[in-house]
Protein backbone atom coordinates (compact mmCIF):
# COMPACT_ATOMS: atom_id res chain seq x y z
CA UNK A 1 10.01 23.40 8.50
CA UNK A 2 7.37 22.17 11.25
CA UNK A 3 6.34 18.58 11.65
CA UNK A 4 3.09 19.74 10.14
CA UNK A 5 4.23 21.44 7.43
CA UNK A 6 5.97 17.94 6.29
CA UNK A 7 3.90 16.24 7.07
CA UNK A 8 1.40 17.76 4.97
CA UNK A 9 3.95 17.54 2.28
CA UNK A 10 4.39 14.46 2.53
CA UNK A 11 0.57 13.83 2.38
CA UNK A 12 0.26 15.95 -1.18
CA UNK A 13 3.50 14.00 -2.17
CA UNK A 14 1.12 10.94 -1.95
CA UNK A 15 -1.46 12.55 -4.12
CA UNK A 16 0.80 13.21 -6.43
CA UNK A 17 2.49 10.16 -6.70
CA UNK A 18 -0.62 8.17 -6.91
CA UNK A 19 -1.61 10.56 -10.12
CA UNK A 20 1.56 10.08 -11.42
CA UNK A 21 1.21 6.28 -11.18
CA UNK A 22 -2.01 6.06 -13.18
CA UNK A 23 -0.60 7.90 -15.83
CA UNK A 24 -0.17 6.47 -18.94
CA UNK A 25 3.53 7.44 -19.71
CA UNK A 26 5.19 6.61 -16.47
CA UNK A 27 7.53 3.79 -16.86
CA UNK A 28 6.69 0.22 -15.42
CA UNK A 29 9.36 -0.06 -13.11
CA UNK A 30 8.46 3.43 -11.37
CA UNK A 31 4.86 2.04 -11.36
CA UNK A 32 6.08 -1.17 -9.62
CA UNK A 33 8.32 1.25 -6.73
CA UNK A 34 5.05 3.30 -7.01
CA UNK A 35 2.16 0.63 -6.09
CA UNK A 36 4.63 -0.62 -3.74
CA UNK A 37 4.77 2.87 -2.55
CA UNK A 38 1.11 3.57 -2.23
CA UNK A 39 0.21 0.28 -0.81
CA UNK A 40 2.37 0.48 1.98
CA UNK A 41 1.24 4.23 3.04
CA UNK A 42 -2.75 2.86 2.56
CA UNK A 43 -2.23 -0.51 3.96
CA UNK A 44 -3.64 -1.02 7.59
CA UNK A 45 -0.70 -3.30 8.26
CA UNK A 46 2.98 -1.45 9.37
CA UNK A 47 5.90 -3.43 8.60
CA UNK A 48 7.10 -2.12 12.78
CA UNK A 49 3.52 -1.72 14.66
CA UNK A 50 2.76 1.59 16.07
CA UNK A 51 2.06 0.36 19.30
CA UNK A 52 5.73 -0.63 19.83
CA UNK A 53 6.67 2.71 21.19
CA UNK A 54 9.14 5.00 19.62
CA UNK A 55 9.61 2.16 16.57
CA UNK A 56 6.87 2.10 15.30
CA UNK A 57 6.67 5.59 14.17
CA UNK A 58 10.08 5.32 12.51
CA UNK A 59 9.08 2.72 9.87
CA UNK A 60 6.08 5.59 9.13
CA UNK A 61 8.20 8.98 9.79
CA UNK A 62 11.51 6.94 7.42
CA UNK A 63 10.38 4.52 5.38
CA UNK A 64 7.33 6.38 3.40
CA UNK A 65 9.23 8.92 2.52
CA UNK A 66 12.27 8.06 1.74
CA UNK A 67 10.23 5.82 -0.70
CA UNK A 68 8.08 9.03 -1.82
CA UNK A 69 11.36 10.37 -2.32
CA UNK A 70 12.65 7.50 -4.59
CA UNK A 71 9.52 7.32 -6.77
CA UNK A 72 9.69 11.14 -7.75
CA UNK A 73 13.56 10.54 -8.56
CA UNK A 74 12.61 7.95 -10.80
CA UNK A 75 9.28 9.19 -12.37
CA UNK A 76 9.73 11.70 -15.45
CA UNK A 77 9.84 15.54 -14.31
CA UNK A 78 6.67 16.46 -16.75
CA UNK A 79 4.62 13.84 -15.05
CA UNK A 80 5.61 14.75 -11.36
CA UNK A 81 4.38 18.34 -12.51
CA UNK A 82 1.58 17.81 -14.36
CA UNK A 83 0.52 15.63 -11.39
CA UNK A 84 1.53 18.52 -8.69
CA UNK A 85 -0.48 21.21 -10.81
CA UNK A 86 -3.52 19.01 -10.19
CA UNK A 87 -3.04 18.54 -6.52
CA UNK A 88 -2.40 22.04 -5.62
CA UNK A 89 -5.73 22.90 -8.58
CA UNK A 90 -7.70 20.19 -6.77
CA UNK A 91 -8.24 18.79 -10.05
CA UNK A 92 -8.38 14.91 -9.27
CA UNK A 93 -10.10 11.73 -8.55
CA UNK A 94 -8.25 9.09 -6.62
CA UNK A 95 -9.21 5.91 -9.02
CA UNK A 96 -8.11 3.86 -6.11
CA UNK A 97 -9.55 1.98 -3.17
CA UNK A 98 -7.81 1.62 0.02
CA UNK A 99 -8.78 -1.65 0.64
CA UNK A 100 -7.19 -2.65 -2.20
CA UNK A 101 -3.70 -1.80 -1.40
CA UNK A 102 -4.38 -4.16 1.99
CA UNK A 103 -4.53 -7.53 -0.13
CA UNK A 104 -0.80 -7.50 -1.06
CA UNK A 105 0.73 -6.74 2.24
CA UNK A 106 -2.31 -9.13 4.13
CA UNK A 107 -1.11 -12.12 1.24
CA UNK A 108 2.83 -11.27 2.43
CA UNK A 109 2.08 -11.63 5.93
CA UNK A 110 -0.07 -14.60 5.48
CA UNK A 111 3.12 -16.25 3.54
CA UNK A 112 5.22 -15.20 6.52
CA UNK A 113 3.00 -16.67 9.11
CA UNK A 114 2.39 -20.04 7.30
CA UNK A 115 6.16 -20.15 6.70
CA UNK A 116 6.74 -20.02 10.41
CA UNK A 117 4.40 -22.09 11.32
CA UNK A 118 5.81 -24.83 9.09
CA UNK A 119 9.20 -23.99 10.91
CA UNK A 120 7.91 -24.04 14.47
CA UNK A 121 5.39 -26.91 14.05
């Protein structure tokens, strides 16, 4: 498989997971991996920065979809393929705003930075 080939599946995995998450019967704890999930792949903020060279592609080329990987495990087969037959049909709305996912991980790094600066000050 080419790099572009996965990572276009890894793209439509995305899709489908965030369908999969707004449905009604998939389990909380899935939706919790799930948002998790989502928000880190929409966030603007890398847990390694992609200027760092070499590194900080890792954190994007491991980490998302590895979790990807996790959340399909976890969510119930009928959802993951209702969800897929609407990708590949191009039958969907995304009910979600990217900005949205950026509050969480902005609030996290805010909690980091004030707790270091209570350490170093």
């Amino acid at each position: 498989m080419s790099l572009k080939t996965w990572a276009k599946q890894v793209k439509k995995d995305m899709l489908v997971l965030i369908l999969a998450f707004h449905h009604k019967k998939t389990p909380w704890y899935v939706k919790v991996l799930a948002a998790i999930t989502i928000g880190y792949a929409l966030s603007p903020i890398d847990l390694i920065p992609d200027f760092i060279p070499v590194v900080g592609l890792l954190d994007d080329l491991l980490i998302l979809p590895v979790l990807i990987a996790l959340c399909m495990k976890m969510m119930p087969k009928e959802i993951v393929a209702k969800s897929r037959e609407q990708v590949i049909a191009g039958e969907f709305d995304l009910p979600v705003k990217r900005w949205i996912f950026s509050v969480p991980i902005l609030i996290i790094w805010a909690l980091i930075l004030w707790k270091l600066i209570q350490i170093f000050v």
